[in-house]
PDB file of N, CA and C in Angstrom:
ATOM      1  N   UNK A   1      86.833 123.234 194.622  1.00  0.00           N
ATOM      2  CA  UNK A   1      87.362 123.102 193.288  1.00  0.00           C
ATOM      3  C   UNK A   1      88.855 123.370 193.337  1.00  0.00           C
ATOM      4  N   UNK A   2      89.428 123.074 192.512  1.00  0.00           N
ATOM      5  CA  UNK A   2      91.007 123.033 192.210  1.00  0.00           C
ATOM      6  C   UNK A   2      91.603 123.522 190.985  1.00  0.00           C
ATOM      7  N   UNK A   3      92.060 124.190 190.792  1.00  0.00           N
ATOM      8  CA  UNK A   3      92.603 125.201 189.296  1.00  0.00           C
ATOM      9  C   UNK A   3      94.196 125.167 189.395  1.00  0.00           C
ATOM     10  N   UNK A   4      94.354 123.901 187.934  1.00  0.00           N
ATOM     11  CA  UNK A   4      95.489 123.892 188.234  1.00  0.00           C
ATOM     12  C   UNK A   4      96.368 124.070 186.676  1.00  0.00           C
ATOM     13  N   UNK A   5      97.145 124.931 186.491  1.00  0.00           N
ATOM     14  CA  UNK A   5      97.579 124.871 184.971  1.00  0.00           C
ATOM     15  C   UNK A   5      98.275 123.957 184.309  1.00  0.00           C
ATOM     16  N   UNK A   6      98.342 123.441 182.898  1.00  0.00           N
ATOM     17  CA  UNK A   6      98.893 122.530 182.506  1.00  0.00           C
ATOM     18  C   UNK A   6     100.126 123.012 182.104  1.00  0.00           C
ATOM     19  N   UNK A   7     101.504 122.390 182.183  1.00  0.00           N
ATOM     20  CA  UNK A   7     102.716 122.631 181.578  1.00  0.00           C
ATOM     21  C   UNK A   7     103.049 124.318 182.306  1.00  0.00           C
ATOM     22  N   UNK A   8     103.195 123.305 183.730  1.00  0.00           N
ATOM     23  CA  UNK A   8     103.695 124.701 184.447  1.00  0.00           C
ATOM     24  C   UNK A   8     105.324 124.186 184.431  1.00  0.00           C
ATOM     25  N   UNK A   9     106.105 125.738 183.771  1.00  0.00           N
ATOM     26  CA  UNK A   9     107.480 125.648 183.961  1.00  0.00           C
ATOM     27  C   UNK A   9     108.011 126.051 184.888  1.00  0.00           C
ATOM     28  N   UNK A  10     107.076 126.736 186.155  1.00  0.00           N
ATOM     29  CA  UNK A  10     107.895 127.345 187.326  1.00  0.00           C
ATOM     30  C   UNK A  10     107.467 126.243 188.380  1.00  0.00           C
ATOM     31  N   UNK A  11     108.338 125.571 189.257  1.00  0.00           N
ATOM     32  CA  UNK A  11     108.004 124.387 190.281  1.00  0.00           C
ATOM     33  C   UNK A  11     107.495 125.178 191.169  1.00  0.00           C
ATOM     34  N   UNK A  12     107.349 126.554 191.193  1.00  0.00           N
ATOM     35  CA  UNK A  12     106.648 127.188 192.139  1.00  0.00           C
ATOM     36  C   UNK A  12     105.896 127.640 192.323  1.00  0.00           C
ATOM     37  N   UNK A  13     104.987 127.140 191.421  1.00  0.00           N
ATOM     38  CA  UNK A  13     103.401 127.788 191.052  1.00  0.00           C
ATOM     39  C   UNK A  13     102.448 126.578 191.815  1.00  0.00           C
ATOM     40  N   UNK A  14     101.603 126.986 192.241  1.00  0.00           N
ATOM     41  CA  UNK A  14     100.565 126.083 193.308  1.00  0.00           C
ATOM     42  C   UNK A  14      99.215 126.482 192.288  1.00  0.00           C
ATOM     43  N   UNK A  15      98.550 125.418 193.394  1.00  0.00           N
ATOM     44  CA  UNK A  15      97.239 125.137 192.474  1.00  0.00           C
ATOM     45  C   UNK A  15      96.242 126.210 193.123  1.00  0.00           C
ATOM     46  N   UNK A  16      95.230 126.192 192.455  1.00  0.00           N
ATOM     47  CA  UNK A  16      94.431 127.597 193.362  1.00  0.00           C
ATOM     48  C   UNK A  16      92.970 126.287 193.625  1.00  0.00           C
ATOM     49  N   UNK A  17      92.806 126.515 194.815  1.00  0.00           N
ATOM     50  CA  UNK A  17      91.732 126.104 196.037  1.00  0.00           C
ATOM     51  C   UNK A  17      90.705 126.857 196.032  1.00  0.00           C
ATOM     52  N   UNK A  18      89.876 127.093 195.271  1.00  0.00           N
ATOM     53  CA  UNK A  18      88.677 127.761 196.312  1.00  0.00           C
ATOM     54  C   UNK A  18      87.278 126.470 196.615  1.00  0.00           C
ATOM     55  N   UNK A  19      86.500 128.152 197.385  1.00  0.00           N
ATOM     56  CA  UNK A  19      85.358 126.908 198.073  1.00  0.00           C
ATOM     57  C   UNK A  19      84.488 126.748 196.781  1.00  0.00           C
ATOM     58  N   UNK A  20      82.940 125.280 196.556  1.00  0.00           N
ATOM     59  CA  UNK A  20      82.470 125.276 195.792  1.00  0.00           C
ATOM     60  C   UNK A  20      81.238 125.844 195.166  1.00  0.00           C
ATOM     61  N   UNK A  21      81.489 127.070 195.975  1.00  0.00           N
ATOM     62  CA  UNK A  21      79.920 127.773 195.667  1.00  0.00           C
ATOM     63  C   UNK A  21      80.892 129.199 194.964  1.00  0.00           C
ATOM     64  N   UNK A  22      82.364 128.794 194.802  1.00  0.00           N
ATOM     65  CA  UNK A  22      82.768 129.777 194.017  1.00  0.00           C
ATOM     66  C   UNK A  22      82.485 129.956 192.477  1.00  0.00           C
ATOM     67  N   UNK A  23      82.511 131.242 192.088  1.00  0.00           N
ATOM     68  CA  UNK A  23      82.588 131.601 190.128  1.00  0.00           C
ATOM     69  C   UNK A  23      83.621 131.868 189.713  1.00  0.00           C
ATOM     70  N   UNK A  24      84.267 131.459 188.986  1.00  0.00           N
ATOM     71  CA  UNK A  24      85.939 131.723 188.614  1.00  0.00           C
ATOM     72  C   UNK A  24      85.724 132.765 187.095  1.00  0.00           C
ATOM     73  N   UNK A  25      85.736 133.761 186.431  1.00  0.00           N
ATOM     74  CA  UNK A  25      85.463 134.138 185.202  1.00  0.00           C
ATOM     75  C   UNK A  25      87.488 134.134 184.808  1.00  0.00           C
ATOM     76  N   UNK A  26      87.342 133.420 183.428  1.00  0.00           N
ATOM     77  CA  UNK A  26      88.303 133.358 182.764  1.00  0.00           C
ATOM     78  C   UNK A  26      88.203 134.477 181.476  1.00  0.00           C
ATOM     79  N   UNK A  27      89.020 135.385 181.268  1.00  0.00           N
ATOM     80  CA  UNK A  27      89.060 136.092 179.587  1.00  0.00           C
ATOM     81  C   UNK A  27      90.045 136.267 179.286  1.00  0.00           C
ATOM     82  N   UNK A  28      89.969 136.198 177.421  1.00  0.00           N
ATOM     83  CA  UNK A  28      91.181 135.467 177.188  1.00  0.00           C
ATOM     84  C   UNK A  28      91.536 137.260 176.384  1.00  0.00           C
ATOM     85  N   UNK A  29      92.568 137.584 177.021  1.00  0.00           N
ATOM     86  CA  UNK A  29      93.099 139.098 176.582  1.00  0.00           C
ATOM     87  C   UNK A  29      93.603 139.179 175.349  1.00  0.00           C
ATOM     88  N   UNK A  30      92.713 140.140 174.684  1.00  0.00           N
ATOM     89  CA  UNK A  30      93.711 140.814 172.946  1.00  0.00           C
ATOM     90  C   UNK A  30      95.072 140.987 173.293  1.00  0.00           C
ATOM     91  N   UNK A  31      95.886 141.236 174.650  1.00  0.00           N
ATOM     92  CA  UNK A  31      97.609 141.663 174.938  1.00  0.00           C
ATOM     93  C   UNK A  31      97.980 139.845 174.814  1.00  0.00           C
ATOM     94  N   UNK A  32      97.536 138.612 174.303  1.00  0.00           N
ATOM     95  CA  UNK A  32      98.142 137.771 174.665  1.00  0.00           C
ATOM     96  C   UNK A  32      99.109 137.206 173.463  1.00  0.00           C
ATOM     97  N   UNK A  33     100.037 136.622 173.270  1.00  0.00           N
ATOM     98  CA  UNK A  33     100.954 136.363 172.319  1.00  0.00           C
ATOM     99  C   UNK A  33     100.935 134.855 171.553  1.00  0.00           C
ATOM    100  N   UNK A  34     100.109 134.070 172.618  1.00  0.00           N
ATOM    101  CA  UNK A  34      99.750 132.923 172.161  1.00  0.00           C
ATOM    102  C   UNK A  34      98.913 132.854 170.639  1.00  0.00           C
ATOM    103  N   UNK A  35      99.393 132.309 170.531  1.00  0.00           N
ATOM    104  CA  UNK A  35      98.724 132.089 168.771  1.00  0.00           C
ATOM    105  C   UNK A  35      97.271 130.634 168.805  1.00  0.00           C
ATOM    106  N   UNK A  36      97.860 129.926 169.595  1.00  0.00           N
ATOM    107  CA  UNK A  36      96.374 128.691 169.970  1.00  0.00           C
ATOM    108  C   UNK A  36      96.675 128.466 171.366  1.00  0.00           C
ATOM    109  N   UNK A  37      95.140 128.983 171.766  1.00  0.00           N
ATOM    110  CA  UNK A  37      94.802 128.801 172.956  1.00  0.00           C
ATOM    111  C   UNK A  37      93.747 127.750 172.857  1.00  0.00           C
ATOM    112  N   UNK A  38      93.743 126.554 174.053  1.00  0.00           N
ATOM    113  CA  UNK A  38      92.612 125.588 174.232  1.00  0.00           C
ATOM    114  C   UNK A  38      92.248 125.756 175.520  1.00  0.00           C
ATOM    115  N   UNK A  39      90.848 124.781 175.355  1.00  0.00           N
ATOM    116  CA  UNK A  39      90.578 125.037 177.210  1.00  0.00           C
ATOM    117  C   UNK A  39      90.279 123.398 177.535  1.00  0.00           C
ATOM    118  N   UNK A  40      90.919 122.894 178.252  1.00  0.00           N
ATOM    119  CA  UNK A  40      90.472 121.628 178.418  1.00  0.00           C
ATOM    120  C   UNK A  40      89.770 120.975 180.059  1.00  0.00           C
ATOM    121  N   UNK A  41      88.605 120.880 180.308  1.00  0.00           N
ATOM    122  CA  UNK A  41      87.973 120.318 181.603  1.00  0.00           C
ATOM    123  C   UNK A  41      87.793 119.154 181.759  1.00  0.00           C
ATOM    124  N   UNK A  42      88.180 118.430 183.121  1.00  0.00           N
ATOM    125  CA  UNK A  42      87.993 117.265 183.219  1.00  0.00           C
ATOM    126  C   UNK A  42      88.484 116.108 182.562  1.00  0.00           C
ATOM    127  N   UNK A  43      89.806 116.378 181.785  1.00  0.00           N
ATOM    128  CA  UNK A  43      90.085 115.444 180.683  1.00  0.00           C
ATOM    129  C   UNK A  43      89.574 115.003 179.467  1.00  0.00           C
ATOM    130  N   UNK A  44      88.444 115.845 179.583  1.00  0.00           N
ATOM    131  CA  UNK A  44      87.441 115.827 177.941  1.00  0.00           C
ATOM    132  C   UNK A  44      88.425 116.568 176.882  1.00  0.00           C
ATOM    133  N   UNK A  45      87.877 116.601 175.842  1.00  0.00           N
ATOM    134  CA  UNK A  45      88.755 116.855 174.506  1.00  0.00           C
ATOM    135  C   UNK A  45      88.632 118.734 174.663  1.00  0.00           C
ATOM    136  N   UNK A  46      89.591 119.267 174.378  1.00  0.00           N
ATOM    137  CA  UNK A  46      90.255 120.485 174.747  1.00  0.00           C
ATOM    138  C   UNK A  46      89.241 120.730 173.114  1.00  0.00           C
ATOM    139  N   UNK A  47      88.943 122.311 173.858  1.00  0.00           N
ATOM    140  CA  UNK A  47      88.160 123.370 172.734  1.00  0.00           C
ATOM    141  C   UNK A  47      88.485 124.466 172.467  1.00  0.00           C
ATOM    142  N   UNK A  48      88.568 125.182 171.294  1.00  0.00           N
ATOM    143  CA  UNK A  48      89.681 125.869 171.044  1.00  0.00           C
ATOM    144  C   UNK A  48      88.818 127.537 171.272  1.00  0.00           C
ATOM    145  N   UNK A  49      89.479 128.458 172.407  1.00  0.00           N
ATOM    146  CA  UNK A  49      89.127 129.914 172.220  1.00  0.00           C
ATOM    147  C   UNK A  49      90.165 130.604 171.569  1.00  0.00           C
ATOM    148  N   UNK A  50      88.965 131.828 171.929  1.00  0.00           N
ATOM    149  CA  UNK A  50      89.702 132.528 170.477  1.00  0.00           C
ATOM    150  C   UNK A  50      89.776 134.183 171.753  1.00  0.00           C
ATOM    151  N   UNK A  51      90.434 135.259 171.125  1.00  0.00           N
ATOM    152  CA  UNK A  51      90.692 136.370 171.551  1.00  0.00           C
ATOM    153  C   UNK A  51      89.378 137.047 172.142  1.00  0.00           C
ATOM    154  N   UNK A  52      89.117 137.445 173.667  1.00  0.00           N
ATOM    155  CA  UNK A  52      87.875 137.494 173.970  1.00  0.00           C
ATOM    156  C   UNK A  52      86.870 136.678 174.395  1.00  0.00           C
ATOM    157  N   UNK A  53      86.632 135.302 174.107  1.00  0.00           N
ATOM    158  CA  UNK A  53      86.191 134.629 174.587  1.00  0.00           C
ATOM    159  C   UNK A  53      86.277 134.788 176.144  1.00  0.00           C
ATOM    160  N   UNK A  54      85.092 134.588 177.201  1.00  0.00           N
ATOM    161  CA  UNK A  54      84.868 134.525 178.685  1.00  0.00           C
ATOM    162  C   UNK A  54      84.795 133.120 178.668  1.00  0.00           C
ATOM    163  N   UNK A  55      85.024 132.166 179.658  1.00  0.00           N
ATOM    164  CA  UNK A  55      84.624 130.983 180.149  1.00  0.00           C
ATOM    165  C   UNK A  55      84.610 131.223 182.118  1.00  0.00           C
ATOM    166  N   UNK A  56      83.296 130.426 182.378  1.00  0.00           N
ATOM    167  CA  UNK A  56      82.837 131.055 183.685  1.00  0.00           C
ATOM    168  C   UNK A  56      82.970 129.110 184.333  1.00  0.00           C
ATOM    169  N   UNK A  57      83.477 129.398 185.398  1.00  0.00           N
ATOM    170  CA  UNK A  57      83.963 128.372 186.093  1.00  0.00           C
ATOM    171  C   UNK A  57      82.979 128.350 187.569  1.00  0.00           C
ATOM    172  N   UNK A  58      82.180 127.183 187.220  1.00  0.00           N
ATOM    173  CA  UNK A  58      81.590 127.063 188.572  1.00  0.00           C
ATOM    174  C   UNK A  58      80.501 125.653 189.212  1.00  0.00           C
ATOM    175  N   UNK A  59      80.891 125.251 189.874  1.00  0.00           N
ATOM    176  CA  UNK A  59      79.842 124.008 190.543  1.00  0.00           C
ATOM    177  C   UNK A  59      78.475 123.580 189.697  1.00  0.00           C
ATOM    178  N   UNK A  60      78.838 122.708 189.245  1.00  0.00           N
ATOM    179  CA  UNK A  60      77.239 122.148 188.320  1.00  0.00           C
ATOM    180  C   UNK A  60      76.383 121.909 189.121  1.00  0.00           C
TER     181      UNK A  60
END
């Protein structure tokens, strides 16, 4: 799998690689400043979390 962020402003940020029997857990922190956060996979239509929300990343 490949994890790669959208609207990266640093040219020096790389994509993260792992193998596919990996679990990635995403949570989205009460310290964050963002006001709308989305999550978008695969180019499907982006869904909107909210403060707290987990999303678990892993091989179908």
């Amino acid at each position: 799998m490949i994890i790669a962020g959208l609207n990266e402003y640093d040219f020096r940020s790389r994509h993260l690689v792992v193998t596919s029997d990996s679990q990635i857990r995403l949570e989205i922190s009460p310290h964050t400043h963002e006001k709308e956060i989305y999550l978008s996979a695969d180019g499907k239509e982006k869904v909107p979390l909210e403060i707290g929300d987990e999303v678990i990343i892993r091989e179908s």
